[in-house]
PDB file of N, CA and C in Angstrom:
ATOM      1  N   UNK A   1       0.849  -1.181   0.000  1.00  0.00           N
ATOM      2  CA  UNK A   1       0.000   0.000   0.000  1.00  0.00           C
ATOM      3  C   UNK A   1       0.891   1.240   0.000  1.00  0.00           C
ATOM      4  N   UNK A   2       0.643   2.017  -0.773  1.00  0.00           N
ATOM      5  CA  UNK A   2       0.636   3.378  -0.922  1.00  0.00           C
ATOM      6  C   UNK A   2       1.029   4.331   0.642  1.00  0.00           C
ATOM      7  N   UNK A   3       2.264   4.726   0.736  1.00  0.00           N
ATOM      8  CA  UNK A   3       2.399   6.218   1.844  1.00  0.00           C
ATOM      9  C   UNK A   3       1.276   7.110   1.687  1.00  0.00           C
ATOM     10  N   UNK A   4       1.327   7.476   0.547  1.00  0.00           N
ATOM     11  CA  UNK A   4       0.525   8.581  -0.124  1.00  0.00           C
ATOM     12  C   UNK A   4      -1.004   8.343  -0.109  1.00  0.00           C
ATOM     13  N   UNK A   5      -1.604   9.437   0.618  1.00  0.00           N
ATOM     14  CA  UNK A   5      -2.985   9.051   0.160  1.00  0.00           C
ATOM     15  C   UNK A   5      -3.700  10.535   0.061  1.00  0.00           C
ATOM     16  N   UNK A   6      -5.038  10.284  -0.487  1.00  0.00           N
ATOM     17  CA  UNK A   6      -5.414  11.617  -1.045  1.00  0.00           C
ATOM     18  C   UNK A   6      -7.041  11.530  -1.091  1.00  0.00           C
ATOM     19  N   UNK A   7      -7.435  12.952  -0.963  1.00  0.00           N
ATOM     20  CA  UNK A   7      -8.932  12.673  -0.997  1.00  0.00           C
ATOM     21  C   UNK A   7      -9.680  13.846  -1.829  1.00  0.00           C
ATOM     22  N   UNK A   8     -10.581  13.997  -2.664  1.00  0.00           N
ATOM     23  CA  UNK A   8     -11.097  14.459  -3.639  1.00  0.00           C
ATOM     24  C   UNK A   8     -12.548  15.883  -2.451  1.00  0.00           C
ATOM     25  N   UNK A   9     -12.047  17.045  -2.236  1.00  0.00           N
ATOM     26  CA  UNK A   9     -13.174  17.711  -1.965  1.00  0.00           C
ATOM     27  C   UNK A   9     -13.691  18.718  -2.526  1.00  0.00           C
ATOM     28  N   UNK A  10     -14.982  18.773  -2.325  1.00  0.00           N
ATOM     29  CA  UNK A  10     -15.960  19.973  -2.834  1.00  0.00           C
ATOM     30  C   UNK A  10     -15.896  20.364  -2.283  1.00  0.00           C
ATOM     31  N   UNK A  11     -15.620  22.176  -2.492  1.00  0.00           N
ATOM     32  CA  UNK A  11     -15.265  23.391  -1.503  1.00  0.00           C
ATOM     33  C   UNK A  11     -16.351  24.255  -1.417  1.00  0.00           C
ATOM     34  N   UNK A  12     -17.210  24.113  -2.929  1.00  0.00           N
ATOM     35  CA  UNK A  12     -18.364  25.060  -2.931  1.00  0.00           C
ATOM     36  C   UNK A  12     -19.047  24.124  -4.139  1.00  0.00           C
ATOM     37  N   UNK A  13     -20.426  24.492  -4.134  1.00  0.00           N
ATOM     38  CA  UNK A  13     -21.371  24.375  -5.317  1.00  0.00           C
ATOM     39  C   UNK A  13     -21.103  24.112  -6.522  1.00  0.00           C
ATOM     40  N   UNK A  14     -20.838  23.558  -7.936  1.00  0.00           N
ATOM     41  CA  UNK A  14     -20.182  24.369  -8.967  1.00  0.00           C
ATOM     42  C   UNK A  14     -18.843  24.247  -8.874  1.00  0.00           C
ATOM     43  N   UNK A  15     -17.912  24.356  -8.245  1.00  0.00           N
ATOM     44  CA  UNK A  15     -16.431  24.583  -8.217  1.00  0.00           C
ATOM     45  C   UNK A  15     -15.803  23.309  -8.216  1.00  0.00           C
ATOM     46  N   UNK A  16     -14.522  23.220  -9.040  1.00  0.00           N
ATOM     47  CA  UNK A  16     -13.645  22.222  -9.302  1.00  0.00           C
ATOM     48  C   UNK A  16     -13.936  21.487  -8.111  1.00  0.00           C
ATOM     49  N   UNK A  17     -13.836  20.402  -7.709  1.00  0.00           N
ATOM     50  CA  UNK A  17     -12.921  19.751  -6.967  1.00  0.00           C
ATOM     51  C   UNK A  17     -11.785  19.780  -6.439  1.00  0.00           C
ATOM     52  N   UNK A  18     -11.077  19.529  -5.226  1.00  0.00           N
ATOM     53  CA  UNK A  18      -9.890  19.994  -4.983  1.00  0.00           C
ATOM     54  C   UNK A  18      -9.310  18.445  -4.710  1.00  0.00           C
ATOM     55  N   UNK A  19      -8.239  18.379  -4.951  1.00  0.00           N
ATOM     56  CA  UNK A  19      -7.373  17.104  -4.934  1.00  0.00           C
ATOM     57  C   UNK A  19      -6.699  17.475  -3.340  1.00  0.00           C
ATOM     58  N   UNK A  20      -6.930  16.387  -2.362  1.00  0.00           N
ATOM     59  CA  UNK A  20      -6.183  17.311  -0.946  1.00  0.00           C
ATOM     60  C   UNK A  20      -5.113  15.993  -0.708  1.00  0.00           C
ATOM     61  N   UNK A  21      -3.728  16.065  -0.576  1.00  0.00           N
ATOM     62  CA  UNK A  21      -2.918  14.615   0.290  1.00  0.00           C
ATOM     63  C   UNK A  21      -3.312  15.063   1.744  1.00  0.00           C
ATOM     64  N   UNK A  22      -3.339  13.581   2.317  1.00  0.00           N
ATOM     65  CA  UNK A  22      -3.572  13.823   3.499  1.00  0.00           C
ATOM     66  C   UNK A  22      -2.430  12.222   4.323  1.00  0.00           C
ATOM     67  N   UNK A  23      -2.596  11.989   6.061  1.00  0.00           N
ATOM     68  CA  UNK A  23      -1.226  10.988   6.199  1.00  0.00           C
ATOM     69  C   UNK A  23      -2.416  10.248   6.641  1.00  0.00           C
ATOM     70  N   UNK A  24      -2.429   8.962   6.223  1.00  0.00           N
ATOM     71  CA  UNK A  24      -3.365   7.567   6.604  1.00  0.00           C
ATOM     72  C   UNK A  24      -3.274   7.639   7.840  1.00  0.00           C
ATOM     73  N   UNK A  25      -4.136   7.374   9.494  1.00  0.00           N
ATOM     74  CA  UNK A  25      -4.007   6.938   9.794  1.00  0.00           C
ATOM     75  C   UNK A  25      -3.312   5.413  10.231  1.00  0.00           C
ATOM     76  N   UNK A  26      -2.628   5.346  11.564  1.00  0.00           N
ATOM     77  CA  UNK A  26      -2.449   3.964  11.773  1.00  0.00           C
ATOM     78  C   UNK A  26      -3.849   3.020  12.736  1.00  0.00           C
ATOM     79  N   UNK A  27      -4.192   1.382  12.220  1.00  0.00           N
ATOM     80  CA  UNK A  27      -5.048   1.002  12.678  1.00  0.00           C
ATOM     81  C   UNK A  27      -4.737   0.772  14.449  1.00  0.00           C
ATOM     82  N   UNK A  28      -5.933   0.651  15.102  1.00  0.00           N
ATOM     83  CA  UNK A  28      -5.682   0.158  16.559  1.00  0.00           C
ATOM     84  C   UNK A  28      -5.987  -1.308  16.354  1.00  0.00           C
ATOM     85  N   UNK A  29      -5.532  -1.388  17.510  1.00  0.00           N
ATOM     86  CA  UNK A  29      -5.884  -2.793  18.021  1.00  0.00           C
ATOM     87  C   UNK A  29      -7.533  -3.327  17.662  1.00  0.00           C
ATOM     88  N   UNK A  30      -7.632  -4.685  17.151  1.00  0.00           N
ATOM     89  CA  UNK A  30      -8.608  -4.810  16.423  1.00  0.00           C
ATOM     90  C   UNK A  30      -9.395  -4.213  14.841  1.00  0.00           C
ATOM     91  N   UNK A  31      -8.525  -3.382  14.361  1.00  0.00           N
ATOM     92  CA  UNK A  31      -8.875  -2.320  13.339  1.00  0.00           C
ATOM     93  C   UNK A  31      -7.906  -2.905  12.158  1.00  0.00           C
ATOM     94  N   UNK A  32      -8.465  -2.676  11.038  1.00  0.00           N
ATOM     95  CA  UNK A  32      -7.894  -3.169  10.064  1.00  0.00           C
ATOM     96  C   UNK A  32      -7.652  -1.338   8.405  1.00  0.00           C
ATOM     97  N   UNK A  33      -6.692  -1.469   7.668  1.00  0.00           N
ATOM     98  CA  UNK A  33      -6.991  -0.219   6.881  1.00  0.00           C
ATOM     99  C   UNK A  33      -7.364  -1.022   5.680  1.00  0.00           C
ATOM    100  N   UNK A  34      -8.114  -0.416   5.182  1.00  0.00           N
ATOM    101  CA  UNK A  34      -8.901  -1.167   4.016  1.00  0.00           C
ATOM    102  C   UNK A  34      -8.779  -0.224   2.399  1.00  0.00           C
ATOM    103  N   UNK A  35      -7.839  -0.733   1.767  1.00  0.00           N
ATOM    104  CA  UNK A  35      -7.877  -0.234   0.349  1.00  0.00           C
ATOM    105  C   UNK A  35      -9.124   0.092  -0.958  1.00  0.00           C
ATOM    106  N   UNK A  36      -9.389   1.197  -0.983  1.00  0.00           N
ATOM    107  CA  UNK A  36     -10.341   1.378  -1.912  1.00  0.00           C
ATOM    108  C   UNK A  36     -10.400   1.409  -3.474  1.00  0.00           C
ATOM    109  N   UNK A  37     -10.839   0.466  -3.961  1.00  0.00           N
ATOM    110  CA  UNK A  37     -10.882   0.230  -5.428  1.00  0.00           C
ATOM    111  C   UNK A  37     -11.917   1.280  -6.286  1.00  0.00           C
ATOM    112  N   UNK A  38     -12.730   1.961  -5.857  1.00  0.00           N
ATOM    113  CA  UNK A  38     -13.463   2.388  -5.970  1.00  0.00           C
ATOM    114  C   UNK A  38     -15.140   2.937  -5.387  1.00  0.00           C
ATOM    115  N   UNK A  39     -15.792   3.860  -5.669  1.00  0.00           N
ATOM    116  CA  UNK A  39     -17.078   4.376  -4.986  1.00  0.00           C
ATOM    117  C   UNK A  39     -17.635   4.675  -5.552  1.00  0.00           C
ATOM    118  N   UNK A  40     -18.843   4.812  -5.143  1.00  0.00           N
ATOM    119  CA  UNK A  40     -20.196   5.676  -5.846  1.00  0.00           C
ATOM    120  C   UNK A  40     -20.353   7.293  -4.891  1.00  0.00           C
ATOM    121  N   UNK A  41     -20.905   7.982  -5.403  1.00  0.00           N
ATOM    122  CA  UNK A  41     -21.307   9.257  -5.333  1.00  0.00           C
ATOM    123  C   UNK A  41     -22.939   9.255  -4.975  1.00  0.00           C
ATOM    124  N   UNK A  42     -23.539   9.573  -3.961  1.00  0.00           N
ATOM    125  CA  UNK A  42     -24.932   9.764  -3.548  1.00  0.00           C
ATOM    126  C   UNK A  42     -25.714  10.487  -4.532  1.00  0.00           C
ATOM    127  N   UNK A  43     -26.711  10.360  -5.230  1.00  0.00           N
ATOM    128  CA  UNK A  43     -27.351  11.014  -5.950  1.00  0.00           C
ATOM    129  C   UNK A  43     -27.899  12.419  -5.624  1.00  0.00           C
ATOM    130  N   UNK A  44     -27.810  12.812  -4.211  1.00  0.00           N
ATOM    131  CA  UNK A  44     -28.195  14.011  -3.751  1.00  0.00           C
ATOM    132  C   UNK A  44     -27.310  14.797  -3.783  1.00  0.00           C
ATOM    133  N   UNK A  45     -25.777  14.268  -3.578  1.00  0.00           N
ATOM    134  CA  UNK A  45     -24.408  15.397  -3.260  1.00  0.00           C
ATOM    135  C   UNK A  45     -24.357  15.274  -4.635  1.00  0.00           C
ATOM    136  N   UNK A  46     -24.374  14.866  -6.022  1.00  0.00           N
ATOM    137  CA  UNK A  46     -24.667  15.414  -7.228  1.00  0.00           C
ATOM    138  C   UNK A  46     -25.449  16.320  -7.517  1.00  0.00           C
ATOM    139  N   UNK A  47     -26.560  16.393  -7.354  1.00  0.00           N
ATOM    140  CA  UNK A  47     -27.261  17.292  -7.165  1.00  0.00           C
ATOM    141  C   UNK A  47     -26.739  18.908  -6.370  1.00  0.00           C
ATOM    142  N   UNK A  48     -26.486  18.952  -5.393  1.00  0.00           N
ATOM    143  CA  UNK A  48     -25.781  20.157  -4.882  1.00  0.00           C
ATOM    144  C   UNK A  48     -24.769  20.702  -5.399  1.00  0.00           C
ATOM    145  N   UNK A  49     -24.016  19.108  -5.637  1.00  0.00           N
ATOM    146  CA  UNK A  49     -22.457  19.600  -7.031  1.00  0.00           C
ATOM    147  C   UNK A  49     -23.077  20.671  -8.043  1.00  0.00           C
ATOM    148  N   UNK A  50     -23.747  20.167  -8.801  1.00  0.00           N
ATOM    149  CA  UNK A  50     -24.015  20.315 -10.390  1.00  0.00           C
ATOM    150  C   UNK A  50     -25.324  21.715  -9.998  1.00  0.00           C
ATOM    151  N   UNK A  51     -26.266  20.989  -8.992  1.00  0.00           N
ATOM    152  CA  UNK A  51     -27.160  22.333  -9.439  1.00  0.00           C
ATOM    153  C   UNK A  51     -27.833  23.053  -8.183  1.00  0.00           C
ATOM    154  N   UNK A  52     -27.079  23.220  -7.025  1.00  0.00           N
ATOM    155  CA  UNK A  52     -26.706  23.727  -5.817  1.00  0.00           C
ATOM    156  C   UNK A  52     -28.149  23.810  -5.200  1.00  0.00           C
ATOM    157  N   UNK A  53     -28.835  22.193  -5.414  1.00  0.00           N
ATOM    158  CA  UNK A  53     -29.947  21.637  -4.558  1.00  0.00           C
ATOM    159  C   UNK A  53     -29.409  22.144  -2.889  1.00  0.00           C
ATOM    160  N   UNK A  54     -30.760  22.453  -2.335  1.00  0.00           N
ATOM    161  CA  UNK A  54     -30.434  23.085  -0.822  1.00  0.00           C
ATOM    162  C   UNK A  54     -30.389  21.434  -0.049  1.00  0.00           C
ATOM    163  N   UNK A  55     -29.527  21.277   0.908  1.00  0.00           N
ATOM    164  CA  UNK A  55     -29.911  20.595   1.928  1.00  0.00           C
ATOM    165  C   UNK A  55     -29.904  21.490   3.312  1.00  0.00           C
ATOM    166  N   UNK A  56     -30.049  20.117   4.380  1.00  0.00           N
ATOM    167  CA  UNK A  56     -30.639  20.889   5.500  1.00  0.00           C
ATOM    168  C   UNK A  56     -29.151  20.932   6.131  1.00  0.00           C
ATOM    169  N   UNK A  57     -27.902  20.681   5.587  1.00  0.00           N
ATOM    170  CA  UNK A  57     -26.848  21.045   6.145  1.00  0.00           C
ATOM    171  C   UNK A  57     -25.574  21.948   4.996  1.00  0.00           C
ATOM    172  N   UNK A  58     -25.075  22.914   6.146  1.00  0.00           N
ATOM    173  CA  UNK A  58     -24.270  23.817   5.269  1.00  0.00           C
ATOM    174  C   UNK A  58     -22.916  22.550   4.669  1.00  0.00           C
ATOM    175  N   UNK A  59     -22.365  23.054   3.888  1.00  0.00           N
ATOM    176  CA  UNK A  59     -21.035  22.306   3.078  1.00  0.00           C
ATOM    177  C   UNK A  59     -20.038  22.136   4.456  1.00  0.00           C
ATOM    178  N   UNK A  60     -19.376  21.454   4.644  1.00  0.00           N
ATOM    179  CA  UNK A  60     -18.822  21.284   6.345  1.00  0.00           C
ATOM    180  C   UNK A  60     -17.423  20.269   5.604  1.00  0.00           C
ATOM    181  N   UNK A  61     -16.436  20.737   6.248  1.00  0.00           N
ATOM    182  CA  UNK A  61     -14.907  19.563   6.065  1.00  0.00           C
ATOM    183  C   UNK A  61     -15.144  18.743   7.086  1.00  0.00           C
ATOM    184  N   UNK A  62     -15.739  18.479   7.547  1.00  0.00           N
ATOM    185  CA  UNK A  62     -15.638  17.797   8.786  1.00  0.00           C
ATOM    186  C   UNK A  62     -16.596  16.288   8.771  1.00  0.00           C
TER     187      UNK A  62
END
Protein backbone atom coordinates (compact mmCIF):
# COMPACT_ATOMS: atom_id res chain seq x y z
CA UNK A 1 0.00 0.00 0.00
CA UNK A 2 0.64 3.38 -0.92
CA UNK A 3 2.40 6.22 1.84
CA UNK A 4 0.52 8.58 -0.12
CA UNK A 5 -2.98 9.05 0.16
CA UNK A 6 -5.41 11.62 -1.04
CA UNK A 7 -8.93 12.67 -1.00
CA UNK A 8 -11.10 14.46 -3.64
CA UNK A 9 -13.17 17.71 -1.96
CA UNK A 10 -15.96 19.97 -2.83
CA UNK A 11 -15.26 23.39 -1.50
CA UNK A 12 -18.36 25.06 -2.93
CA UNK A 13 -21.37 24.38 -5.32
CA UNK A 14 -20.18 24.37 -8.97
CA UNK A 15 -16.43 24.58 -8.22
CA UNK A 16 -13.65 22.22 -9.30
CA UNK A 17 -12.92 19.75 -6.97
CA UNK A 18 -9.89 19.99 -4.98
CA UNK A 19 -7.37 17.10 -4.93
CA UNK A 20 -6.18 17.31 -0.95
CA UNK A 21 -2.92 14.62 0.29
CA UNK A 22 -3.57 13.82 3.50
CA UNK A 23 -1.23 10.99 6.20
CA UNK A 24 -3.37 7.57 6.60
CA UNK A 25 -4.01 6.94 9.79
CA UNK A 26 -2.45 3.96 11.77
CA UNK A 27 -5.05 1.00 12.68
CA UNK A 28 -5.68 0.16 16.56
CA UNK A 29 -5.88 -2.79 18.02
CA UNK A 30 -8.61 -4.81 16.42
CA UNK A 31 -8.88 -2.32 13.34
CA UNK A 32 -7.89 -3.17 10.06
CA UNK A 33 -6.99 -0.22 6.88
CA UNK A 34 -8.90 -1.17 4.02
CA UNK A 35 -7.88 -0.23 0.35
CA UNK A 36 -10.34 1.38 -1.91
CA UNK A 37 -10.88 0.23 -5.43
CA UNK A 38 -13.46 2.39 -5.97
CA UNK A 39 -17.08 4.38 -4.99
CA UNK A 40 -20.20 5.68 -5.85
CA UNK A 41 -21.31 9.26 -5.33
CA UNK A 42 -24.93 9.76 -3.55
CA UNK A 43 -27.35 11.01 -5.95
CA UNK A 44 -28.20 14.01 -3.75
CA UNK A 45 -24.41 15.40 -3.26
CA UNK A 46 -24.67 15.41 -7.23
CA UNK A 47 -27.26 17.29 -7.16
CA UNK A 48 -25.78 20.16 -4.88
CA UNK A 49 -22.46 19.60 -7.03
CA UNK A 50 -24.02 20.32 -10.39
CA UNK A 51 -27.16 22.33 -9.44
CA UNK A 52 -26.71 23.73 -5.82
CA UNK A 53 -29.95 21.64 -4.56
CA UNK A 54 -30.43 23.08 -0.82
CA UNK A 55 -29.91 20.60 1.93
CA UNK A 56 -30.64 20.89 5.50
CA UNK A 57 -26.85 21.04 6.15
CA UNK A 58 -24.27 23.82 5.27
CA UNK A 59 -21.03 22.31 3.08
CA UNK A 60 -18.82 21.28 6.34
CA UNK A 61 -14.91 19.56 6.07
CA UNK A 62 -15.64 17.80 8.79
Amino acid sequence: MSDKSYRWEMVEAGAPMEKVDFDPFSPGDGEVVVKIAGCGVCHTDLGYYYDSVQTNHELSNE
